[in-house]
Protein backbone atom coordinates (compact mmCIF):
# COMPACT_ATOMS: atom_id res chain seq x y z
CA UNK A 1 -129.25 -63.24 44.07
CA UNK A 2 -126.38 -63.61 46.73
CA UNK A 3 -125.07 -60.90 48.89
CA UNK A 4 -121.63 -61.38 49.65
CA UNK A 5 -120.49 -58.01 50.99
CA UNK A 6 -118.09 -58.16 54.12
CA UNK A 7 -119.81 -56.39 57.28
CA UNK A 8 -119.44 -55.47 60.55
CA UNK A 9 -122.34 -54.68 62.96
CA UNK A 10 -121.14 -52.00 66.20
CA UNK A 11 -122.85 -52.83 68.94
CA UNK A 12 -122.12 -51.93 72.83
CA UNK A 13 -123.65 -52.87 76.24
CA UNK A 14 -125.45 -49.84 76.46
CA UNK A 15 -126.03 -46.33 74.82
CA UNK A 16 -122.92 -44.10 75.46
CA UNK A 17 -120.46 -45.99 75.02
CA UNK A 18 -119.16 -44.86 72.17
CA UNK A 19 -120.68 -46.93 69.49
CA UNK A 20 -121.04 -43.65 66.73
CA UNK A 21 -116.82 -42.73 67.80
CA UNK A 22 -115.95 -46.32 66.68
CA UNK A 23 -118.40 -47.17 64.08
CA UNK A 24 -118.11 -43.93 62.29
CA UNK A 25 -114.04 -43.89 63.06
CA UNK A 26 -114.17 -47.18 61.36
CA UNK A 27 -116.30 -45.96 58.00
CA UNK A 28 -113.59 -42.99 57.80
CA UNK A 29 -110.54 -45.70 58.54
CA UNK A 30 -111.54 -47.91 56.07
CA UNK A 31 -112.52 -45.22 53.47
CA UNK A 32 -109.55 -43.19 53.31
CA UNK A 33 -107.52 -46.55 52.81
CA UNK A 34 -109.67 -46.70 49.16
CA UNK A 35 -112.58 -49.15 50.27
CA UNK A 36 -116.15 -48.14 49.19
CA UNK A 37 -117.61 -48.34 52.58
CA UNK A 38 -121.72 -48.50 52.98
CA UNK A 39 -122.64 -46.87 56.21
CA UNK A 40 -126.07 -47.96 58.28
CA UNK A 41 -127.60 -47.62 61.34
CA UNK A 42 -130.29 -49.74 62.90
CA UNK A 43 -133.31 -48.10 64.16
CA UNK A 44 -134.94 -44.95 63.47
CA UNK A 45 -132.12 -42.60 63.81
CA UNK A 46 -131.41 -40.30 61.37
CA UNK A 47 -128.80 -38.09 63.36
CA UNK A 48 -125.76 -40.52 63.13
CA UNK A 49 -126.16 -41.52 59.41
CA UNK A 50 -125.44 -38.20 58.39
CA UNK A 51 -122.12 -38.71 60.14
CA UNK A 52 -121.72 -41.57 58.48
CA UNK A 53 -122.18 -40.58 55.31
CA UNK A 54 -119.52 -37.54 56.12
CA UNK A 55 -117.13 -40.73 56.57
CA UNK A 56 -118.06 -42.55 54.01
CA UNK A 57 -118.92 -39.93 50.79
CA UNK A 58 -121.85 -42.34 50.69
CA UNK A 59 -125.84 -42.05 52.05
CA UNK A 60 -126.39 -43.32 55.67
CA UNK A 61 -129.23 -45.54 55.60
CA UNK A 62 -131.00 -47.36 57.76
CA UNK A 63 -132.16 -50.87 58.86
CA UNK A 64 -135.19 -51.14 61.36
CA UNK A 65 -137.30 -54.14 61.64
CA UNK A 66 -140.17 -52.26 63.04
CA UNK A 67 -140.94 -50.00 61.19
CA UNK A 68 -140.21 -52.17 58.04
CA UNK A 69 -140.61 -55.56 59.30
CA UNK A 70 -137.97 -57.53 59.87
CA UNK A 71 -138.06 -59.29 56.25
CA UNK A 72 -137.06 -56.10 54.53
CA UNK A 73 -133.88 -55.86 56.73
CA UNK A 74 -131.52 -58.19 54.30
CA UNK A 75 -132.98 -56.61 51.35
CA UNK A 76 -132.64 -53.07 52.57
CA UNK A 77 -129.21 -53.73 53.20
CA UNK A 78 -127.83 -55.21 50.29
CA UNK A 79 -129.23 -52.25 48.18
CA UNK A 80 -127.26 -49.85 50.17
CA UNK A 81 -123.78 -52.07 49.85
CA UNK A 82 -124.27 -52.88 46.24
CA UNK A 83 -121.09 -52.34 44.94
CA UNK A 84 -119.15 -51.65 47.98
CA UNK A 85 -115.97 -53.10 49.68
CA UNK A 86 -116.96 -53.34 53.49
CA UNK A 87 -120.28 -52.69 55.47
CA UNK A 88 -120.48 -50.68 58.90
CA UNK A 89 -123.77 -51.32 60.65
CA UNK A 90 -123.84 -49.29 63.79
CA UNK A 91 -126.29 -50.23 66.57
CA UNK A 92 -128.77 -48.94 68.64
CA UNK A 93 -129.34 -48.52 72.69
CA UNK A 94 -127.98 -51.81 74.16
CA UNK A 95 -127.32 -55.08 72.06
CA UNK A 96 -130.49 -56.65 73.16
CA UNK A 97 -132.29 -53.73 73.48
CA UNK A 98 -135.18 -53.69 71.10
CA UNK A 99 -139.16 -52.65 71.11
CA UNK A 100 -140.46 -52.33 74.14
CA UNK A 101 -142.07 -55.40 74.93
CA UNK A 102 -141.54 -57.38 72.19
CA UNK A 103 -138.26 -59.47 72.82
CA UNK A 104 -135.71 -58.68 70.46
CA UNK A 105 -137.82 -57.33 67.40
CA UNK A 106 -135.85 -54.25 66.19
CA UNK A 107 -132.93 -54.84 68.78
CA UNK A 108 -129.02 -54.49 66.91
CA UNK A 109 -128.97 -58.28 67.98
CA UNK A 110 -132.25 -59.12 65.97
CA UNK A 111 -130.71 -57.07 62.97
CA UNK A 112 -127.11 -58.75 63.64
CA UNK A 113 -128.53 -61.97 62.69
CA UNK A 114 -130.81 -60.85 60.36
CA UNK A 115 -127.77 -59.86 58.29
CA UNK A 116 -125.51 -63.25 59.35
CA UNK A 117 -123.05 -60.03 60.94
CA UNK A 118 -120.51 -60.79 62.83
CA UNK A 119 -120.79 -58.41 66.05
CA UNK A 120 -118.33 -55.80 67.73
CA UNK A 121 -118.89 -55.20 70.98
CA UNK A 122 -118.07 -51.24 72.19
CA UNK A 123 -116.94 -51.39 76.21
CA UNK A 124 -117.18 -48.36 78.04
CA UNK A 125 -114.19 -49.15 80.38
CA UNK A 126 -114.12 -45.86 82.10
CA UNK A 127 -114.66 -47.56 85.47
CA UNK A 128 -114.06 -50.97 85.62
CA UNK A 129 -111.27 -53.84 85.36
CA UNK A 130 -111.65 -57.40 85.96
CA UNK A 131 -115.24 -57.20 86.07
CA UNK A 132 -115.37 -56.45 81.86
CA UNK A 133 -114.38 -59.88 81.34
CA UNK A 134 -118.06 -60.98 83.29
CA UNK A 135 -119.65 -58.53 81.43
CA UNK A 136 -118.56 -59.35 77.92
CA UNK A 137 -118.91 -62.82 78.44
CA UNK A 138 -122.64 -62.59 79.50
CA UNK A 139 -123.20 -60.40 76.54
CA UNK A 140 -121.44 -63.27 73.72
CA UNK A 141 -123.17 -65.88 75.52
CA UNK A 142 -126.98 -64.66 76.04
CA UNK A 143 -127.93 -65.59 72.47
CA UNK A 144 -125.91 -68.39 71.40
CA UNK A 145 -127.25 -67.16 67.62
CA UNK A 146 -125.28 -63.70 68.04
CA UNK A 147 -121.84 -63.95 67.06
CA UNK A 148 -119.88 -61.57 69.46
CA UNK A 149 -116.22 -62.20 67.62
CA UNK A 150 -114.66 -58.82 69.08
CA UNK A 151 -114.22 -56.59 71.79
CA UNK A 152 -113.30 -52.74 71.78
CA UNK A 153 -111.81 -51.34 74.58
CA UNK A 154 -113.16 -47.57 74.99
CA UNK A 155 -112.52 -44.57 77.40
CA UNK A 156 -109.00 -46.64 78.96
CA UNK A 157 -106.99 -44.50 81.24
CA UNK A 158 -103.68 -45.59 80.98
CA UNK A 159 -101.58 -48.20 79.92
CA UNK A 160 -102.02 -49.85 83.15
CA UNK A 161 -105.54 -49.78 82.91
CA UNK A 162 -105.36 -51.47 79.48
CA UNK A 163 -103.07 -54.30 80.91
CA UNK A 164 -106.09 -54.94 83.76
CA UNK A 165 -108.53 -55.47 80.93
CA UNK A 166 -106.51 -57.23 78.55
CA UNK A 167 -105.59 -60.05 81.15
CA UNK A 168 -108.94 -60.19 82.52
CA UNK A 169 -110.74 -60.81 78.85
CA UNK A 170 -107.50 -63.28 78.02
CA UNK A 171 -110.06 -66.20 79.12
CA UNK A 172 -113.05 -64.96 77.75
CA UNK A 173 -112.65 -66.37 74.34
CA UNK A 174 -113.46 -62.95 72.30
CA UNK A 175 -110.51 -61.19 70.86
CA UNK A 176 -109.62 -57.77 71.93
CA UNK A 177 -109.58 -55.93 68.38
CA UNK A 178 -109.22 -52.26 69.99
CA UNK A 179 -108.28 -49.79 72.55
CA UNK A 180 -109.66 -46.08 72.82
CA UNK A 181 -108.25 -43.73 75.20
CA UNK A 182 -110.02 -41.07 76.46
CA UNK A 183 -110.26 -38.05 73.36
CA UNK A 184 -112.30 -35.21 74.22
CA UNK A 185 -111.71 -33.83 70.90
CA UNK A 186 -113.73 -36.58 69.17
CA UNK A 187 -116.80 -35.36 71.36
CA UNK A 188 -119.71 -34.26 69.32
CA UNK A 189 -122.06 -31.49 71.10
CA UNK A 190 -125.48 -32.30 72.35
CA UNK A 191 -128.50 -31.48 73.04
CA UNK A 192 -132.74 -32.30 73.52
CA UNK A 193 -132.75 -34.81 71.19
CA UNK A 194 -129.34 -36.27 70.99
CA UNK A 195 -126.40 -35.01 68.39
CA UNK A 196 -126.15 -31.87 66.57
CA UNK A 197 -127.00 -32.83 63.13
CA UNK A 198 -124.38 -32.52 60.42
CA UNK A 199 -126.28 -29.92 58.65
CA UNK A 200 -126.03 -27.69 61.55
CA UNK A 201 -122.06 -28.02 61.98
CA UNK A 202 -121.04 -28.45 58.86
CA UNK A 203 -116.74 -27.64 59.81
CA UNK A 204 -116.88 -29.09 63.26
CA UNK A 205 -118.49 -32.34 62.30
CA UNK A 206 -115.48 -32.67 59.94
CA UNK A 207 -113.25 -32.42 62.45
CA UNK A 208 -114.73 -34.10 64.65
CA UNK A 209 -115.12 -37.38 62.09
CA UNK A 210 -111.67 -36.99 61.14
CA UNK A 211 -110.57 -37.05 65.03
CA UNK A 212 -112.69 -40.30 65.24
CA UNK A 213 -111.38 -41.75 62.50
CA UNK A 214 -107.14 -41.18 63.68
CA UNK A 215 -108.60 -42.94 67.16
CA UNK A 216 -109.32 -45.71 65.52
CA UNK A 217 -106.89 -45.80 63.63
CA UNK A 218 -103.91 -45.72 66.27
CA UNK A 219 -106.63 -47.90 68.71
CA UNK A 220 -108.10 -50.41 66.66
CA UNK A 221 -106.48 -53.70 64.74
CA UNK A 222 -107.91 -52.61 60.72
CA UNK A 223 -107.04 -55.77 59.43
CA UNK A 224 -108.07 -58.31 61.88
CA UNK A 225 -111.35 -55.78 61.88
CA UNK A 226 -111.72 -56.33 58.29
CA UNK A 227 -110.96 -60.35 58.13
CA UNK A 228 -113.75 -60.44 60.47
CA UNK A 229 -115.79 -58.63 58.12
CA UNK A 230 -115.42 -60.78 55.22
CA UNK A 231 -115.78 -63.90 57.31
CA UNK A 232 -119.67 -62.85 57.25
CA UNK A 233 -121.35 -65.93 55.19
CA UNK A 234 -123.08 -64.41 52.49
CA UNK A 235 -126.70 -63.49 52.10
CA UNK A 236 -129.50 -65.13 50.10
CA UNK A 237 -132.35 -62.88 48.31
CA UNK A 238 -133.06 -59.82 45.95
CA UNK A 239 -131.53 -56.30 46.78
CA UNK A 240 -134.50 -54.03 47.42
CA UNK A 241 -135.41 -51.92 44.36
CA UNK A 242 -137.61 -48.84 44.71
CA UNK A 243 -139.42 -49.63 40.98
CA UNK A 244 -140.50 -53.31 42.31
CA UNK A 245 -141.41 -52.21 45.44
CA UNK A 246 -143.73 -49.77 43.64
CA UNK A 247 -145.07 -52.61 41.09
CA UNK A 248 -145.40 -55.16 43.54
CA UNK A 249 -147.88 -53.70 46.27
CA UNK A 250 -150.96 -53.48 46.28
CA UNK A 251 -152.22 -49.29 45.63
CA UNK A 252 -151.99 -47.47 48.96
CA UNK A 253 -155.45 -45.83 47.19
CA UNK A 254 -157.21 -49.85 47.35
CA UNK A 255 -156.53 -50.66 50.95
CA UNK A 256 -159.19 -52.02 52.69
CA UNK A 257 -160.80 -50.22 55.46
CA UNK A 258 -160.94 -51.35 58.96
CA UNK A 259 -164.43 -51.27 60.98
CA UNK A 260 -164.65 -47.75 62.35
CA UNK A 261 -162.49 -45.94 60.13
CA UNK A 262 -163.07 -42.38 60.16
CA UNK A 263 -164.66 -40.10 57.37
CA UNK A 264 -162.46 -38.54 55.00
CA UNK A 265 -160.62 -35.47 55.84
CA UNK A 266 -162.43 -31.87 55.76
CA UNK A 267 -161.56 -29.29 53.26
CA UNK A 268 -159.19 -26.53 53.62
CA UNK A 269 -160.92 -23.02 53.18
CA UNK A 270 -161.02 -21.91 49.49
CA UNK A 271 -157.22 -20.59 48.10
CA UNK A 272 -156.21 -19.93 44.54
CA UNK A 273 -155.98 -22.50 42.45
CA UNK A 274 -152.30 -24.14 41.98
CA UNK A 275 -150.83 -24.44 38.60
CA UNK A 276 -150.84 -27.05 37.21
CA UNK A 277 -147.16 -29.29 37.29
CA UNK A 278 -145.64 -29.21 34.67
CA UNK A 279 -143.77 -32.74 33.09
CA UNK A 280 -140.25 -33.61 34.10
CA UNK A 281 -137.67 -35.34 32.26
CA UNK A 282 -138.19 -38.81 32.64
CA UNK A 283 -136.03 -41.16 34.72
CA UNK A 284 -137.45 -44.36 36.05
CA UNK A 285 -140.48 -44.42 34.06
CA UNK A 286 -142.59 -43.32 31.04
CA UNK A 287 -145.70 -41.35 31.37
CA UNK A 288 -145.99 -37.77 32.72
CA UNK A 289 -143.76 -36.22 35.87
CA UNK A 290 -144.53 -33.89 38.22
CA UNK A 291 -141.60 -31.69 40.81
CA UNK A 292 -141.82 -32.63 44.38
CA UNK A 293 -140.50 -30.77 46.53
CA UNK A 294 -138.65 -32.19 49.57
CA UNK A 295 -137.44 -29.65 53.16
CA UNK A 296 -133.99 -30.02 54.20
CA UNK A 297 -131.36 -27.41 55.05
CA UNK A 298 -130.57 -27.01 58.43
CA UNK A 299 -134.07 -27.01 60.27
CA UNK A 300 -135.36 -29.91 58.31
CA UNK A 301 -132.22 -32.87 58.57
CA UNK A 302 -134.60 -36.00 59.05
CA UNK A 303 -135.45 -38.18 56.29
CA UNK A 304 -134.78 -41.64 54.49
CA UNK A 305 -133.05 -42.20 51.35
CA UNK A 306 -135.90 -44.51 50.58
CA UNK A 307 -138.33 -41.64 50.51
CA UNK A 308 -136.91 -39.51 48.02
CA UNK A 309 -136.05 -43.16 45.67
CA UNK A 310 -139.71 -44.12 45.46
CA UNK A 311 -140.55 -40.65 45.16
CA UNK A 312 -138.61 -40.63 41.90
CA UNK A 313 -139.64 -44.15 40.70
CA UNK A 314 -143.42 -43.40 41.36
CA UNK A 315 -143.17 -40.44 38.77
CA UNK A 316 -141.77 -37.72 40.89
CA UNK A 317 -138.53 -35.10 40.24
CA UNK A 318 -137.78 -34.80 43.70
CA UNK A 319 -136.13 -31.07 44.37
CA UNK A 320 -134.53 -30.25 47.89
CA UNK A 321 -135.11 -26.86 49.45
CA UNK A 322 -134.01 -25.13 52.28
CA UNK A 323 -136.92 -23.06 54.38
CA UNK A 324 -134.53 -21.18 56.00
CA UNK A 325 -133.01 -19.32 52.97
CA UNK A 326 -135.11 -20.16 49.70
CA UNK A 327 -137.33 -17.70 49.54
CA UNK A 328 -139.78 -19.72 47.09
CA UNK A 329 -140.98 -23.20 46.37
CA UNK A 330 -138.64 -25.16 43.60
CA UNK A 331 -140.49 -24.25 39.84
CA UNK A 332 -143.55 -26.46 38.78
CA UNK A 333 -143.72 -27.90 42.60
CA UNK A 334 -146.79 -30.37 42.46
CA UNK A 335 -146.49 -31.65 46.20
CA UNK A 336 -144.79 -30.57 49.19
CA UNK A 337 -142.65 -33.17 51.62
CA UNK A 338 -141.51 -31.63 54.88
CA UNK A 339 -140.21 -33.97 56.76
CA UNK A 340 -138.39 -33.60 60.58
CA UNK A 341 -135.91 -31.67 62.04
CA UNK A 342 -135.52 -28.53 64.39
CA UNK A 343 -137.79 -25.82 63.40
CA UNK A 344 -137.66 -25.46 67.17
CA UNK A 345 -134.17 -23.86 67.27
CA UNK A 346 -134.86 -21.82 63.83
CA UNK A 347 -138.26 -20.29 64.92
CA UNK A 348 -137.37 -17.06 64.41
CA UNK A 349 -135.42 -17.54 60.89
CA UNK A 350 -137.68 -19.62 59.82
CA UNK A 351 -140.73 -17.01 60.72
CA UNK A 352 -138.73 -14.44 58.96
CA UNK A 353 -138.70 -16.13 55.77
CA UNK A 354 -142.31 -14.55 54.87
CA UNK A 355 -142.24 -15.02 51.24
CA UNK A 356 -141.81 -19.00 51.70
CA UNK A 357 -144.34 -18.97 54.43
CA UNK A 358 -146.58 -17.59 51.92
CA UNK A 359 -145.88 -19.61 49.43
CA UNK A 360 -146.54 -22.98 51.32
CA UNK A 361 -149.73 -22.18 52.49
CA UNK A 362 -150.71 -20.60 49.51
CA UNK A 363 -149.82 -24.26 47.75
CA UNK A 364 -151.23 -26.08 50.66
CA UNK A 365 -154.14 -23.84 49.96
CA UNK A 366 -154.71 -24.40 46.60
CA UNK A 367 -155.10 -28.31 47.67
CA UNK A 368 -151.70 -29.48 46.62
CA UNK A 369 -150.26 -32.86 48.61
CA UNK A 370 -147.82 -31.73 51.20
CA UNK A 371 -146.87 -34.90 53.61
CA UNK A 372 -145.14 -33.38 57.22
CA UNK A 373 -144.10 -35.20 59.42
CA UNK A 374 -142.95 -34.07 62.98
CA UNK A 375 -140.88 -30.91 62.56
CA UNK A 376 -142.96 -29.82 59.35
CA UNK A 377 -146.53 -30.34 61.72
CA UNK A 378 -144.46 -27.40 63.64
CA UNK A 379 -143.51 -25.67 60.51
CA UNK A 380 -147.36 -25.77 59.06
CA UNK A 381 -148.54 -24.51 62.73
CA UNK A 382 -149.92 -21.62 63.09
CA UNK A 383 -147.07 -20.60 65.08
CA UNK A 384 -143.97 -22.01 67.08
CA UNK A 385 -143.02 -20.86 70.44
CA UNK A 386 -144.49 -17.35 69.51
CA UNK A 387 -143.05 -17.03 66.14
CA UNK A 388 -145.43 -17.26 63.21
CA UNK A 389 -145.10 -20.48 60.86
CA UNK A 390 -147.40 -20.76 57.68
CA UNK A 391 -150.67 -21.09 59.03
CA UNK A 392 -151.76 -23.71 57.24
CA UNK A 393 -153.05 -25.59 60.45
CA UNK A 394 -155.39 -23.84 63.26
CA UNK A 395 -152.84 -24.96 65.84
CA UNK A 396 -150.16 -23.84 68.14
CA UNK A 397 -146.64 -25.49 68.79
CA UNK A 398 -144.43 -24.71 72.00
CA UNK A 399 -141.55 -26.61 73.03
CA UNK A 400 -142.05 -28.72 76.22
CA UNK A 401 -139.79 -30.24 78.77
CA UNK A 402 -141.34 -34.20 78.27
CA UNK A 403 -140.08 -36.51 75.95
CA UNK A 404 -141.99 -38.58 73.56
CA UNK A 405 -140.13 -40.95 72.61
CA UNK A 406 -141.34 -44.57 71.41
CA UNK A 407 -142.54 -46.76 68.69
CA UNK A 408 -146.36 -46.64 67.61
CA UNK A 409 -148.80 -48.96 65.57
CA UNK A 410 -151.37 -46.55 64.02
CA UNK A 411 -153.91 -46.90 61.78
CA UNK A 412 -155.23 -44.09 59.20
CA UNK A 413 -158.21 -42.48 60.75
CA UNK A 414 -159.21 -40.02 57.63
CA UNK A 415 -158.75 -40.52 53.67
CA UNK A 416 -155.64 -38.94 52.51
CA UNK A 417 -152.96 -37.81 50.01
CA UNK A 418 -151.15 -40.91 52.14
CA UNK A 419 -153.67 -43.66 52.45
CA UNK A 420 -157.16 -44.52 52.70
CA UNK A 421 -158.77 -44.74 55.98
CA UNK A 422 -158.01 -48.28 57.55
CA UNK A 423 -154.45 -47.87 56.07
CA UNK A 424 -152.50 -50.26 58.89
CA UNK A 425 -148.75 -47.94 59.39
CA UNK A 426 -145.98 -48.64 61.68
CA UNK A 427 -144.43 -45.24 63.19
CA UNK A 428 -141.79 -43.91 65.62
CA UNK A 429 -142.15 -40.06 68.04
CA UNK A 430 -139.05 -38.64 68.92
CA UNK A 431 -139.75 -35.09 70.10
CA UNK A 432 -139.93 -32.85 72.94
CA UNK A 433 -142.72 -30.51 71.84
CA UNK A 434 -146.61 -29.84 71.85
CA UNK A 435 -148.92 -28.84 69.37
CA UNK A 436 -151.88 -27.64 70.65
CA UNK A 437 -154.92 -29.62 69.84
CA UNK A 438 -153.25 -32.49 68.88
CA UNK A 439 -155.42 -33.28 66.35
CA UNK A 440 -158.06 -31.82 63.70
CA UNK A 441 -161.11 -32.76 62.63
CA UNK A 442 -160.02 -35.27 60.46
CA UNK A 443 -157.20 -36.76 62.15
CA UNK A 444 -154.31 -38.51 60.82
CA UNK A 445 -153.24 -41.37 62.73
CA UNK A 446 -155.57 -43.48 65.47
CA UNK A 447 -152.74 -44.35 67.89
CA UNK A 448 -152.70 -47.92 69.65
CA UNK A 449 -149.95 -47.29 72.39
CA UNK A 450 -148.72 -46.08 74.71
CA UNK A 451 -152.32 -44.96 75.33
CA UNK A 452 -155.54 -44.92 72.26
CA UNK A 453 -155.19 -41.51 70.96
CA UNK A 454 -156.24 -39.49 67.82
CA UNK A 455 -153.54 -37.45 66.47
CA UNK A 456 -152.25 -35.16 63.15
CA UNK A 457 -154.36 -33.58 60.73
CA UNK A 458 -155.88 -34.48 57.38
CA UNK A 459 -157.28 -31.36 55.27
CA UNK A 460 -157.83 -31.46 51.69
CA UNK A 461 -154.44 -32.28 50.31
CA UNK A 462 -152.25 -31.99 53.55
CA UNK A 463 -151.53 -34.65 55.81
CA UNK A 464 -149.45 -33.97 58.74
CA UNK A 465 -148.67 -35.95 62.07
CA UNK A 466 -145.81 -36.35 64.73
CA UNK A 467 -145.37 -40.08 63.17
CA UNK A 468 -142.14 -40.95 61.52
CA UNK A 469 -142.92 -43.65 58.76
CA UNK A 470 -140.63 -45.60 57.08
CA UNK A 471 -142.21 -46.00 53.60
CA UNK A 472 -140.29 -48.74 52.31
CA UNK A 473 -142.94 -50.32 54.03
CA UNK A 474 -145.87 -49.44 52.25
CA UNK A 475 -144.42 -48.29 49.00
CA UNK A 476 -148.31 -47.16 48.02
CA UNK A 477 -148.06 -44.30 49.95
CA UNK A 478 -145.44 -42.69 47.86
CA UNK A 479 -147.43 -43.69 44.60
CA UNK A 480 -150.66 -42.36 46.06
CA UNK A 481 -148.62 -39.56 47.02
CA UNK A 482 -147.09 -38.85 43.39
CA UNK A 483 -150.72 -39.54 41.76
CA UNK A 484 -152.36 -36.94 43.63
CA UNK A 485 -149.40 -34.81 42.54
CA UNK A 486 -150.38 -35.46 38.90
CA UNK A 487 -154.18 -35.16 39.32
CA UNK A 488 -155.19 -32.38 42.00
């Protein structure tokens, strides 16, 4: 199979300088002119994709090599752009900036040639002149195997200004393809843990992508933009499908066990008993269904597309709810995904929605799977910052002024509705809380770097951690997952 989809990856020297304004500018550009325009980010961000898919009327997805390894990258790709016109790859940190440690593994450069993208450097020009033209030629001519083909301009002062760069990047050999003025009114508010999600800003992130996408479009050269695009060779290999993924790994439930693996994960006290799920209609294929049922809303924004796809293809009717204003779980719910988010700024909404509370641990009880991750550890705390959550772990979460932030190899310490215990996982923090202890009695996750560690909790059906996974990766988990849904 051959990938021929035109594509542009957004890179920048460094974070802030204003890769999202251009690259999701661009997606809205190019998709108001008619184009079906795939949107994707590289790393583990999941803020900016749902801008992206504001722009594009299209899910943001994304491409990380660490957490799925780097030979899932092309594949992940081309099963977001099937069928689609143009390609928008936004980056992540600086262009070279990748794991820590490990050279250019997960870096937008690593992905850039992963893909065979041509690359579109973002300059922050705020404060410079003549020196840009250094800086953008060190940047095209580091790795001779990225292809830096274009410059934008960004944050320009005036039309002298622009005249300074222009002649200074006349002998650099990469075209200048765009200028940005300063625009405070494409500004998108912030705060401990980057961009206010979409979900939370519903009418001003519309406005805001619209302003982005008139910059651009008075800035930026479209069509020399796009004929760089479609001068992207194409790309060899299968588009990743969630039903081979699913019948070509080996069961989450066989993994082998690594020496010193911990015992399998304590029970829960005694609950009711959960119904048992009902059958859904079937999609992907035959045999019996069972509801999962998947946070989002406001307070629970973080998740991959890729998720809820094997989900489905595993045997799963995957129903969204929101925790903030449903008042009970979605009818016939067999399992429980809760994934991250900012429970941390709904506390008190979210502890007075009693009935739901009730109603997850009262699943969660009854020994039905329920996978958190991150925000849904919070939510599954006994409480949050005071407020009461659902109880459903003997812990305590409180926000906290430090930063964890950072890749993580981990391995799976305890048995679970995830994985068995030995279970190798590639993860990602991203959080700026504390949940007090930081792990049960069965723990989730053992923790390699940046220090060994224990962490998360494993009880009866409930797994729940700080790590992010990608499960594209390890597409047993989700049938594990959906089995235990059918069988507990």
């Amino acid at each position: 199979m051959v990938t021929s989809v035109p594509r542009l990856v957004v890179a920048a020297p460094a974070s802030g300088s204003g890769k999202t304004t251009v690259a999701t500018g661009l997606m809205a550009a190019f998709a108001s002119r008619g184009l079906a325009v795939s949107p994707h980010k590289v790393g583990p961000d999941y803020i900016d994709p749902g801008y992206h898919a504001l722009a594009t009327g299209r899910v943001g997805r994304n491409l990380d090599a660490y957490l799925c390894g780097a030979e899932l990258v092309a594949p992940l790709f081309a099963h977001g752009a099937r069928g689609c016109d143009l390609a928008v790859v936004e980056g992540v940190m600086g262009l070279y900036d990748g794991a820590a440690g490990q050279g250019e593994l997960a870096s937008t450069a690593h992905v850039a040639k992963l893909l065979r993208a041509p690359v579109v450097l973002v300059v922050d020009a705020s404060s410079q002149s003549r020196s840009v033209a250094a800086l953008v030629h060190g940047f095209a001519s580091w790795d001779p195997e990225v292809r830096v083909a274009g410059v934008i301009l960004n944050k320009v002062g005036s039309d002298r200004h622009e005249t300074l760069l222009r002649e200074a990047l006349d002998a650099s050999g990469v075209p200048v393809l765009g200028v940005l003025r300063r625009a405070p009114q494409v500004d998108t508010p912030s705060r401990h843990l980057g961009l206010v999600p979409v979900a939370e800003r519903r009418d001003g992130a519309v406005e805001a992508v619209a302003a982005m996408a008139s910059q651009v479009r008075r800035g930026c050269d479209l069509e020399a933009l796009l004929a760089l695009a479609r001068s992207a060779p194409a790309l060899s290999g299968a588009a990743w499908e969630a039903g081979e993924a699913l019948a070509s790994c080996a069961p989450a439930s066989r993994a082998v066990p690594l020496p010193g693996a911990g015992a399998p994960g304590s029970p829960l006290p005694p609950g009711r008993p959960r119904p048992e799920a009902p059958d859904g209609p079937e999609r992907s294929r035959p045999g019996p269904r069972t509801t999962v049922a998947v946070a989002g809303g406001p307070a629970f924004t973080f998740s991959y597309a890729e998720h809820a796809e094997l989900l489905t293809a595993a045997g799963a009717e995957v129903v969204t709810f929101d925790p903030l204003r449903d008042e009970r779980l979605p009818e016939g719910t067999g399992g429980l995904v809760i994934g991250g988010g900012f429970p941390e700024v709904y506390a008190p909404e979210l502890s007075a929605n009693e009935p739901l509370r009730e109603a997850v641990a009262e699943l969660a009880l009854g020994g039905a799977p329920v996978a958190a991750e991150c925000a849904g550890l919070l939510y599954l705390s006994r409480e949050l910052d005071g407020q009461p959550m659902c109880g459903v772990l003997d812990a305590s979460a409180r926000m906290d002024e430090r930063l964890t932030l950072g890749y993580r190899d981990a391995v799976a310490v305890s048995d679970s509705v995830l994985a068995e215990a030995g279970t190798r996982m590639r993860g990602h923090e991203f959080h700026r809380t504390v949940v007090e202890p930081g792990a049960g009695a069965a723990p989730a996750w053992g923790v390699r770097a940046p220090a060994r560690r224990v962490e998360g909790f494993v009880q009866q059906g409930v797994h729940a951690s700080y790590l992010h996974t990608h499960w594209a990766s390890t597409p047993g988990v989700a049938r594990r997952f959906v089995e235990r849904c059918l069988t507990s």
